[in-house]
N, C-alpha and C. Protein backbone atom coordinates (compact mmCIF):
# COMPACT_ATOMS: atom_id res chain seq x y z
N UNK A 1 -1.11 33.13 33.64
CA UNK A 1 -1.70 31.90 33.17
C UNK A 1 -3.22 31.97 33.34
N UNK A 2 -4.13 31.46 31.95
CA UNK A 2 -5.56 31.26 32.11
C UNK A 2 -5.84 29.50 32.56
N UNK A 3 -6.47 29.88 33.19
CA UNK A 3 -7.20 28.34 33.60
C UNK A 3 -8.54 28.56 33.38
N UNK A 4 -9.05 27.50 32.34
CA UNK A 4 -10.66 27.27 31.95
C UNK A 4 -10.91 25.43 32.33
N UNK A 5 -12.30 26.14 32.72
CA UNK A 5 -12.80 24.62 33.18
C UNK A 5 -13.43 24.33 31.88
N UNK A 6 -13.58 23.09 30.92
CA UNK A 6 -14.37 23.04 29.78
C UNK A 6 -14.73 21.52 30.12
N UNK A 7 -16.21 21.88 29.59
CA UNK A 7 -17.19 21.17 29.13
C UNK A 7 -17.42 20.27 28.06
N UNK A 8 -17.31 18.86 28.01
CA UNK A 8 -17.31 18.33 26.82
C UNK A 8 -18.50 17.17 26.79
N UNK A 9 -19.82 17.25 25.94
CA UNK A 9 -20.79 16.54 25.97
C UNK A 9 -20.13 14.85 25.95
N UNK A 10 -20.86 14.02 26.85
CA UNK A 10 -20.18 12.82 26.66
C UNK A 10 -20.76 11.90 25.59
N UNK A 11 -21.79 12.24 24.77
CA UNK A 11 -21.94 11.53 23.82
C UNK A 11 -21.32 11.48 22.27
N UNK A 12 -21.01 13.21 22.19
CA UNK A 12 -20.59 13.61 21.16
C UNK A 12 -19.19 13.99 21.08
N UNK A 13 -18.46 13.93 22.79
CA UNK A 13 -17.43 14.97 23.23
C UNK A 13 -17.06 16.51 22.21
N UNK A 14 -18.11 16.75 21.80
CA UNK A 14 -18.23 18.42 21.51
C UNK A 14 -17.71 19.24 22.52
N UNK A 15 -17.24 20.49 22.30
CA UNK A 15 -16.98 21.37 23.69
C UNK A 15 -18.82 21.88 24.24
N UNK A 16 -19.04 21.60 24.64
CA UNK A 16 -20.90 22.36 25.55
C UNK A 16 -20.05 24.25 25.72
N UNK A 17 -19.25 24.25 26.82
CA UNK A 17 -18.96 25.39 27.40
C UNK A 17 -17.22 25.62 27.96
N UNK A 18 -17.08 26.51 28.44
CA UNK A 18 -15.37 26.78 28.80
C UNK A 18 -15.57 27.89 29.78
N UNK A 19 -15.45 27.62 31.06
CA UNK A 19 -15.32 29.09 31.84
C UNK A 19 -14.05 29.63 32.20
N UNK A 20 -13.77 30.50 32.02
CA UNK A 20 -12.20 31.22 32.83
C UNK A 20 -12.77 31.20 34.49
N UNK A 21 -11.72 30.52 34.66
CA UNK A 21 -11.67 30.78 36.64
C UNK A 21 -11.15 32.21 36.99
N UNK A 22 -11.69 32.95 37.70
CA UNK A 22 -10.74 34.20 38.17
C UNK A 22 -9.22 33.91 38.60
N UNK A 23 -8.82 35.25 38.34
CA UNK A 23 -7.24 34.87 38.99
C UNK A 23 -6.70 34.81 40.14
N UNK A 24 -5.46 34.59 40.23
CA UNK A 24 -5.29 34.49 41.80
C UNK A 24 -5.48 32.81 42.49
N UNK A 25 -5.63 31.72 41.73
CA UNK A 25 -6.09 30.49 42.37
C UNK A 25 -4.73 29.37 41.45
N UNK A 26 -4.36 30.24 41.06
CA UNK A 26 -2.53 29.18 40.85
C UNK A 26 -2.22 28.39 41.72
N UNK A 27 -2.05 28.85 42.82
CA UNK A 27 -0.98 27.82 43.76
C UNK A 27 -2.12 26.65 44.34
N UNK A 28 -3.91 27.15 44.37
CA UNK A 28 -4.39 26.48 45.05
C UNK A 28 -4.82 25.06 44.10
N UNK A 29 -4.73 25.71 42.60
CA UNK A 29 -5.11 24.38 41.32
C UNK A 29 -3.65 23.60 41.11
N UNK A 30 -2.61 24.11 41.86
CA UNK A 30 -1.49 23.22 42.15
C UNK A 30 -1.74 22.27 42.46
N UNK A 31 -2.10 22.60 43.89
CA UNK A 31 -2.23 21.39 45.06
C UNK A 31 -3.42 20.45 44.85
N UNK A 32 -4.89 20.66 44.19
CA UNK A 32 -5.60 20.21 43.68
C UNK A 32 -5.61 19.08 42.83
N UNK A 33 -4.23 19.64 41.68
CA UNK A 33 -4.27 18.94 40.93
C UNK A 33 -2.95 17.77 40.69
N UNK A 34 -2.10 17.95 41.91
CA UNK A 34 -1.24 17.70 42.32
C UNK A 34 -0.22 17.96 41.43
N UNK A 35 0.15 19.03 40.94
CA UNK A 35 1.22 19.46 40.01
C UNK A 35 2.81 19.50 40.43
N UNK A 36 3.31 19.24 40.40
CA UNK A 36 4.71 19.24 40.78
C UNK A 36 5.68 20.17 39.97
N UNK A 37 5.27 19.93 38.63
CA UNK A 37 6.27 21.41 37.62
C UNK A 37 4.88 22.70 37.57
N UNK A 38 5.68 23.70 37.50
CA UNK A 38 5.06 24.51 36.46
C UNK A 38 4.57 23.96 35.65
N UNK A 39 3.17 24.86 35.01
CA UNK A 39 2.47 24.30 33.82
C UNK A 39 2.96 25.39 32.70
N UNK A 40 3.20 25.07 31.82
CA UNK A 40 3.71 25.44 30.13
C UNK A 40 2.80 26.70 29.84
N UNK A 41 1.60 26.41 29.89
CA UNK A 41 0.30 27.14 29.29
C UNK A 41 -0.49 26.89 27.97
N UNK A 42 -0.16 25.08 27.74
CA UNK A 42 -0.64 24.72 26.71
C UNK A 42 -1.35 23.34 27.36
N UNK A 43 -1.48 23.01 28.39
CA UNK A 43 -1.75 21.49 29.14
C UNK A 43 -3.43 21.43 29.21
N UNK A 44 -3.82 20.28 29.39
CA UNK A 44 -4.92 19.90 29.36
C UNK A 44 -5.23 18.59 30.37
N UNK A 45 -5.98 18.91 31.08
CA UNK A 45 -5.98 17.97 32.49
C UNK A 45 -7.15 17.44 32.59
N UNK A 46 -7.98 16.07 32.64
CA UNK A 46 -9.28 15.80 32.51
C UNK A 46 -9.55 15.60 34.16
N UNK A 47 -10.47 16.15 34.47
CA UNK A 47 -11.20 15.99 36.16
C UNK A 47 -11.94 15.03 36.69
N UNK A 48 -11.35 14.24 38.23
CA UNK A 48 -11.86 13.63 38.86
C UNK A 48 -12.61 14.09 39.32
N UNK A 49 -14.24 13.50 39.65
CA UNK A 49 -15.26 14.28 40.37
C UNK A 49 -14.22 15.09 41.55
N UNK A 50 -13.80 14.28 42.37
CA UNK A 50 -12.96 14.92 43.38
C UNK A 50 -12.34 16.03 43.22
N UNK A 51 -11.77 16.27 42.43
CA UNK A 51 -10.90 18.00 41.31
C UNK A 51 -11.99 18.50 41.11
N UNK A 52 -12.82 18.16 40.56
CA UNK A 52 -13.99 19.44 40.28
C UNK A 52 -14.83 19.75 41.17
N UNK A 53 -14.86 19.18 42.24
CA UNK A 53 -16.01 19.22 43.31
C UNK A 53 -14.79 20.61 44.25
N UNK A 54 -13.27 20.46 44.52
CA UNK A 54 -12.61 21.13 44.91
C UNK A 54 -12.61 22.22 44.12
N UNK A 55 -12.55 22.41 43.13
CA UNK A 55 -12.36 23.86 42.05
C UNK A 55 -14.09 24.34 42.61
N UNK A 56 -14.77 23.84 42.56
CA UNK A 56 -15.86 24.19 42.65
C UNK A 56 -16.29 24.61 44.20
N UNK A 57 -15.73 24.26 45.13
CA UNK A 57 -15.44 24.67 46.17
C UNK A 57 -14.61 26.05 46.47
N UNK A 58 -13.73 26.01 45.88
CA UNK A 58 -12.51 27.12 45.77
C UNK A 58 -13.06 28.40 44.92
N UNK A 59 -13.86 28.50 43.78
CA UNK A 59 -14.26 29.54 43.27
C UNK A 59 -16.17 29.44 43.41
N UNK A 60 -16.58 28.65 44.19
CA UNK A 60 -17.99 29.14 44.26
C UNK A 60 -18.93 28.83 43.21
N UNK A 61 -18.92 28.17 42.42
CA UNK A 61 -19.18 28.15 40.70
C UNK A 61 -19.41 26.34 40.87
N UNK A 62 -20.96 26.54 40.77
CA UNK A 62 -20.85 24.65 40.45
C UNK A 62 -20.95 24.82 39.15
N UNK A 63 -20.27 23.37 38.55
CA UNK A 63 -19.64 23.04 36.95
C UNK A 63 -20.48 21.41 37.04
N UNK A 64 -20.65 20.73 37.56
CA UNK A 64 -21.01 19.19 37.67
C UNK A 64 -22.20 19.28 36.94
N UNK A 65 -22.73 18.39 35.90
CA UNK A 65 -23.91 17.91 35.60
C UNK A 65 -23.32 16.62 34.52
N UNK A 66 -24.52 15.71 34.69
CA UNK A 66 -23.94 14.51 34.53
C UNK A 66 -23.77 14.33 32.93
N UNK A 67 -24.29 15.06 31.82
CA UNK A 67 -24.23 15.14 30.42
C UNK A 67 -23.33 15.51 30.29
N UNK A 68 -22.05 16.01 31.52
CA UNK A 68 -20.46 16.35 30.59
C UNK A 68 -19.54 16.15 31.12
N UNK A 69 -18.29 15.32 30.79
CA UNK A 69 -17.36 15.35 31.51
C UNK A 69 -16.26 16.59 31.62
N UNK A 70 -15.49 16.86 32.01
CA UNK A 70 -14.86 17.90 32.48
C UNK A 70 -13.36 18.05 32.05
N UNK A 71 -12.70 19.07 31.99
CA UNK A 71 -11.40 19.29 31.84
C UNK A 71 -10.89 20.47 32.12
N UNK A 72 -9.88 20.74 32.86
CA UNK A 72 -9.02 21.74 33.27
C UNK A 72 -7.84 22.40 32.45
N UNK A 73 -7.70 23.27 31.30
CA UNK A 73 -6.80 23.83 30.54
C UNK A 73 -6.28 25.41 31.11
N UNK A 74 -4.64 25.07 31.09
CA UNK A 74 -3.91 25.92 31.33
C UNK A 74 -3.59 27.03 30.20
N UNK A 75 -3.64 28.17 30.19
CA UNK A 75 -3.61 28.56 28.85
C UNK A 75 -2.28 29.77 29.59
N UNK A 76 -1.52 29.71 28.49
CA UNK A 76 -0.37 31.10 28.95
C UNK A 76 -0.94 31.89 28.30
N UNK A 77 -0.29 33.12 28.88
CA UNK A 77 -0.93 34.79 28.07
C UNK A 77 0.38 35.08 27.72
């Protein structure tokens, strides 16, 4: 499974950007995101500062600036 954090301008909600998170952080964007099933690899999750401030914690990578709100997509391979 790919997980991208994406970027969506809040005036226009355009996509701005999309990063792939490295792998290996499944079980921890579980608990984050409080998932209870498996994800499909087609889902789309919009982020509480709180979720992104943790992802952003967990891979090192600040994503926050206030021109975009945020979203978490699961992508299957």
């Amino acid at each position: 499974m790919r997980f991208l954090v994406e970027a969506f301008d809040k005036t226009t909600d355009f996509q701005a950007s999309a990063i792939e998170l490295p792998e290996g952080y499944a079980e921890q964007l579980k608990s984050i995101m409080g998932w209870k099933t498996e994800q499909q690899g087609w889902e789309g999750y919009d982020l509480t500062l709180q979720q992104l401030r943790a992802i952003e914690a967990l891979t090192h990578h600040s994503f926050e600036d206030s021109r975009y709100y945020f979203q978490l997509t699961c992508n299957g391979i």
